[in-house]
N, C-alpha and C. Protein backbone atom coordinates (compact mmCIF):
# COMPACT_ATOMS: atom_id res chain seq x y z
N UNK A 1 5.18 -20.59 -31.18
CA UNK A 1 5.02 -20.73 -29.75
C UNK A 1 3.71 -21.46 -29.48
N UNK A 2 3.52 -22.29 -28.94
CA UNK A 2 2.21 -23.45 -28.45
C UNK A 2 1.56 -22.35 -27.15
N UNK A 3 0.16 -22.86 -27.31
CA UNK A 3 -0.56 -21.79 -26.60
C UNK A 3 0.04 -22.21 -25.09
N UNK A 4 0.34 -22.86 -24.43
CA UNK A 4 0.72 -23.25 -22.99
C UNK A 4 2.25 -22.52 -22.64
N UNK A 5 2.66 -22.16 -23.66
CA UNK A 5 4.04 -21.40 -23.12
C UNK A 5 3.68 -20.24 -23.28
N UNK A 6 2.41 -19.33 -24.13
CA UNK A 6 2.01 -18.42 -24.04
C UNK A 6 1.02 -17.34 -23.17
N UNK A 7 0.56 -19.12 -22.34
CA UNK A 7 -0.36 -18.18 -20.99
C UNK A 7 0.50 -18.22 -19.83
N UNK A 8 1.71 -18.51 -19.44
CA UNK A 8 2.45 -18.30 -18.24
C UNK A 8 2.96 -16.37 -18.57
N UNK A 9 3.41 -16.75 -20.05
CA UNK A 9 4.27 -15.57 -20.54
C UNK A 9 3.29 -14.25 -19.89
N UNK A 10 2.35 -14.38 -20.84
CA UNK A 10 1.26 -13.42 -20.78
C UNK A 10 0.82 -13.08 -19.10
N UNK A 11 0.49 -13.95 -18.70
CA UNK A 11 0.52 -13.63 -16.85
C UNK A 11 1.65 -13.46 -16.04
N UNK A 12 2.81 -13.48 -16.63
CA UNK A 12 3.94 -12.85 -16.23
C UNK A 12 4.10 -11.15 -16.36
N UNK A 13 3.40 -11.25 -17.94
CA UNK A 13 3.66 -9.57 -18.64
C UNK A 13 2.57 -8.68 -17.73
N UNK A 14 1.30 -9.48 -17.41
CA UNK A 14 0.47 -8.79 -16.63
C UNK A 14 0.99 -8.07 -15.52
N UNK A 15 1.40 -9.22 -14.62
CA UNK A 15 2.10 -9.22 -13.13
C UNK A 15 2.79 -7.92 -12.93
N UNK A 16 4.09 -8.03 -13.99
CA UNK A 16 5.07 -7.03 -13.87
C UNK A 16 4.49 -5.69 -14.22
N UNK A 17 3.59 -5.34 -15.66
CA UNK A 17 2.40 -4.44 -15.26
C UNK A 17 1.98 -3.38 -14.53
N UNK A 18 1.22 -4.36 -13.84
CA UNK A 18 0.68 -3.70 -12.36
C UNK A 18 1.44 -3.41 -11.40
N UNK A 19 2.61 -4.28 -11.09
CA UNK A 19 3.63 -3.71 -10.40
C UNK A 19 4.11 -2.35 -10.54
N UNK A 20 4.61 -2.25 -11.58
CA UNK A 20 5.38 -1.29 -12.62
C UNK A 20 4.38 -0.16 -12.71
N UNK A 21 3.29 0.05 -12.31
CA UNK A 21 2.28 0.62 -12.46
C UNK A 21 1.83 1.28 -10.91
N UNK A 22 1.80 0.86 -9.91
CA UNK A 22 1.97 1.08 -8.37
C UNK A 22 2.68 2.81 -8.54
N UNK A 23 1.97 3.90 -7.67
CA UNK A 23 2.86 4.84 -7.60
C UNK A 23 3.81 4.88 -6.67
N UNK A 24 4.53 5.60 -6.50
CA UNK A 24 5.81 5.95 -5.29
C UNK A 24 5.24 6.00 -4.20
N UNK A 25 5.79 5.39 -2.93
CA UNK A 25 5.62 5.42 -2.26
C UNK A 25 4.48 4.34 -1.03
N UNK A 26 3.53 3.87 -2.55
CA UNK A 26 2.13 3.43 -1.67
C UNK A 26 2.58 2.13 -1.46
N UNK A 27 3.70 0.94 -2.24
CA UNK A 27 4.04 -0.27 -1.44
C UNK A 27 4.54 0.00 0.15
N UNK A 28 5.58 1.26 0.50
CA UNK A 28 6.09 1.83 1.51
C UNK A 28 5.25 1.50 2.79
N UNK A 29 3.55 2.14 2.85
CA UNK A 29 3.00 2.54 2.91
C UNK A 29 2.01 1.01 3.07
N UNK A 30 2.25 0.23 2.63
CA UNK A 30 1.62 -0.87 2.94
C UNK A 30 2.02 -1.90 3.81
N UNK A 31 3.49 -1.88 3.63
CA UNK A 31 4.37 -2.62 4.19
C UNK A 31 4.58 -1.87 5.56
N UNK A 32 4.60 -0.48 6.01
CA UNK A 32 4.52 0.12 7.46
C UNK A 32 3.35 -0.11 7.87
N UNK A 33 2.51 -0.43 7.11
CA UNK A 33 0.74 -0.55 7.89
C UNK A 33 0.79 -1.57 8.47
N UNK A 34 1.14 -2.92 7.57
CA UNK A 34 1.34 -4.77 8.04
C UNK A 34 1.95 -4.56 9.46
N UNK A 35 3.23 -3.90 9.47
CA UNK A 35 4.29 -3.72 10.36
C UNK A 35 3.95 -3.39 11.59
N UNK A 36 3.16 -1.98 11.35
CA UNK A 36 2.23 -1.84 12.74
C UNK A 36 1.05 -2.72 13.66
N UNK A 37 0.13 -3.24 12.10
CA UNK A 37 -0.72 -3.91 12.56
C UNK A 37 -0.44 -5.53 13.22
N UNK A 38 0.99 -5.88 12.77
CA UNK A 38 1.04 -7.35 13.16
C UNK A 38 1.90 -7.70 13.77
N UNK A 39 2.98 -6.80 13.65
CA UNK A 39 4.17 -7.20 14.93
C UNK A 39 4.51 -5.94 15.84
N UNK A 40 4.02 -4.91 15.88
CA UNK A 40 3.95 -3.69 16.99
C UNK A 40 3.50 -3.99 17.53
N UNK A 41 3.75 -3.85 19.43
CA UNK A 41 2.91 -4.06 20.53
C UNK A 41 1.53 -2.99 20.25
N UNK A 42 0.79 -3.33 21.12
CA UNK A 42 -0.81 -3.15 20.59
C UNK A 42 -0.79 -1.73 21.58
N UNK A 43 0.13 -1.25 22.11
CA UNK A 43 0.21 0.14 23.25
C UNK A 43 0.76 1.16 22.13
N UNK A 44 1.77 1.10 20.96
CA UNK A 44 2.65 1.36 20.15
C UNK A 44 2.01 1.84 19.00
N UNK A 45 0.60 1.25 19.01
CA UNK A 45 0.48 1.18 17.52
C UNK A 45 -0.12 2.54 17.26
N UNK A 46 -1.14 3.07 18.39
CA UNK A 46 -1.71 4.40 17.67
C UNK A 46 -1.27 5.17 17.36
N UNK A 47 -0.36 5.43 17.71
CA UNK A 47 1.02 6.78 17.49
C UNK A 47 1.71 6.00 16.50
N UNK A 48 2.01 5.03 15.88
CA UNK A 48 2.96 4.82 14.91
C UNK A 48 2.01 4.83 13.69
N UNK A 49 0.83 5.08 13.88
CA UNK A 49 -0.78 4.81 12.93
C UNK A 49 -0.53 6.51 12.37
N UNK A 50 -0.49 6.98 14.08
CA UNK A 50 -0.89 8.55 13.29
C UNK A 50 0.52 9.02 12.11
N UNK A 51 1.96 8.56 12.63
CA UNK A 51 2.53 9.06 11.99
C UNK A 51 2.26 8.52 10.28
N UNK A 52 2.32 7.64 10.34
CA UNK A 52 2.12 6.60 9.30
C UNK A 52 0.61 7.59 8.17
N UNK A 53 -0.05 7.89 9.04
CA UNK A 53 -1.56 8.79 8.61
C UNK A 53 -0.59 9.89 7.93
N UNK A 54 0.25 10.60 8.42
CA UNK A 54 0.97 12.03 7.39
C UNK A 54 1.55 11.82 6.45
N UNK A 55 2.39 10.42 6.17
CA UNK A 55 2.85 9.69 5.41
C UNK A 55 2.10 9.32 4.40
N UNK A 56 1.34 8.67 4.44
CA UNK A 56 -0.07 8.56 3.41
C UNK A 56 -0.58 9.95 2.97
N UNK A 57 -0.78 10.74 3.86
CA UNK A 57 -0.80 12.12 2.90
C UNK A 57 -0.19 12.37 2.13
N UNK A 58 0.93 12.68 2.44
CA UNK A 58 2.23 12.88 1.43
C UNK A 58 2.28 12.49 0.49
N UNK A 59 2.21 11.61 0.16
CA UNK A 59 2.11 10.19 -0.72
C UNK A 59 0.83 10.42 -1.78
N UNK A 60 -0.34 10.82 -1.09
CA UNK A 60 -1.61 11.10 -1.70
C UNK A 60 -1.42 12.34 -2.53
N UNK A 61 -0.46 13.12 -1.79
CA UNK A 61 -0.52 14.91 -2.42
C UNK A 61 0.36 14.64 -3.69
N UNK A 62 1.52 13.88 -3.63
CA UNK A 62 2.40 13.63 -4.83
C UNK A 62 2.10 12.90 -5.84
N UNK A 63 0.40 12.33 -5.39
CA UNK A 63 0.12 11.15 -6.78
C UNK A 63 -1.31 11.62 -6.93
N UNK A 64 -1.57 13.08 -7.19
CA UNK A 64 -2.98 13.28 -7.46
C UNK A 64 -3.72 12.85 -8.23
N UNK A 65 -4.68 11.90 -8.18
CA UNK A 65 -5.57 11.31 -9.81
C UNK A 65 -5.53 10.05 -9.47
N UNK A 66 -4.81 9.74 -8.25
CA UNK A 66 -4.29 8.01 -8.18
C UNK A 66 -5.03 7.87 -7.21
N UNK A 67 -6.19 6.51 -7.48
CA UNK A 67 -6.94 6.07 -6.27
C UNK A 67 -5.53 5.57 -5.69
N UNK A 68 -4.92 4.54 -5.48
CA UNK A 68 -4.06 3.78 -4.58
C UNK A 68 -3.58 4.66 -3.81
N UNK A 69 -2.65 5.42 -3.48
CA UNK A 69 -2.27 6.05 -2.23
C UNK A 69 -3.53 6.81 -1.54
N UNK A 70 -4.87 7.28 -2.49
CA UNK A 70 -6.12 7.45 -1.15
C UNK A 70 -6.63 5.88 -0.82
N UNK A 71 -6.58 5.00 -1.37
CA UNK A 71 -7.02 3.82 -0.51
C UNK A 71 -6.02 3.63 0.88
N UNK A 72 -4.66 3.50 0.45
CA UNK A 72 -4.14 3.41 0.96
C UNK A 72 -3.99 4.47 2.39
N UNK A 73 -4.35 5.54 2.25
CA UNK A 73 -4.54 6.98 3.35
C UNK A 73 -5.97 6.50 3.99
N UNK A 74 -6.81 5.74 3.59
CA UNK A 74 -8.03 5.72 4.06
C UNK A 74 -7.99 4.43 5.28
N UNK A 75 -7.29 3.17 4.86
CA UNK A 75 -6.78 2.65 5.35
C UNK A 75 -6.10 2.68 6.27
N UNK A 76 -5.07 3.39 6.72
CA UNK A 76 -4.23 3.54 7.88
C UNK A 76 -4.76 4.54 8.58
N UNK A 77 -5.91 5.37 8.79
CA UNK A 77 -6.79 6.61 8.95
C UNK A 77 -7.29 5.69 10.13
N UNK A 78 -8.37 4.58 9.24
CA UNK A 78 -9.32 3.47 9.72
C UNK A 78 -8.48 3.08 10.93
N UNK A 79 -7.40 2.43 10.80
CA UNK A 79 -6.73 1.70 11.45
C UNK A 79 -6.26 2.45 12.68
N UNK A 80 -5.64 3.88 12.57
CA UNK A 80 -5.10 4.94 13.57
C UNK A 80 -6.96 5.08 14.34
N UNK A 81 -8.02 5.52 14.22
CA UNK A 81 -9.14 5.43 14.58
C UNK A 81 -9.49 4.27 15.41
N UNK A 82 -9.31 2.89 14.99
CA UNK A 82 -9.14 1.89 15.65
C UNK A 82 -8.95 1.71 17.13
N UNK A 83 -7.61 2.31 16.67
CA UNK A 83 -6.71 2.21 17.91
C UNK A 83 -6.79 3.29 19.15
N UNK A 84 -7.00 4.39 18.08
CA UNK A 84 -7.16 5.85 19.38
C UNK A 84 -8.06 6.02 20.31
């Protein structure tokens, strides 16, 4: 194998990885945050923040040891605060 077909490979194997590596729930959880923050009317959003805030708990309580779902809880916290 020539080294140039071996660094796509290799940054492919990474990619999938980290993906594969993500706990349950916290893409969910990222993708409802975007959702609120960029196409919810701006009257809508604090209450869809807070629910979204118990959700991230949840999420946090089922993946103990895992920074990502507390970034992710800290994040939509920030954001529900924002707004309230």
């Amino acid at each position: 194998m020539h080294m140039k077909q071996l660094i796509p490979i290799t940054g492919l194997a990474f990619s999938v990885s980290v993906f594969a590596a993500m706990p349950q729930g916290v893409e969910e959880l990222q993708h409802e945050w975007a959702r609120i923050k960029y196409k919810m009317p701006q009257e809508e959003r604090a209450a869809a923040f807070e629910a979204l805030a118990h959700k991230a708990e949840e999420v946090s309580a089922k993946n103990t040891g895992r920074a990502e779902p507390l970034v992710w809880e800290a994040i939509i916290l920030s954001s529900e605060a924002g707004h309230a």
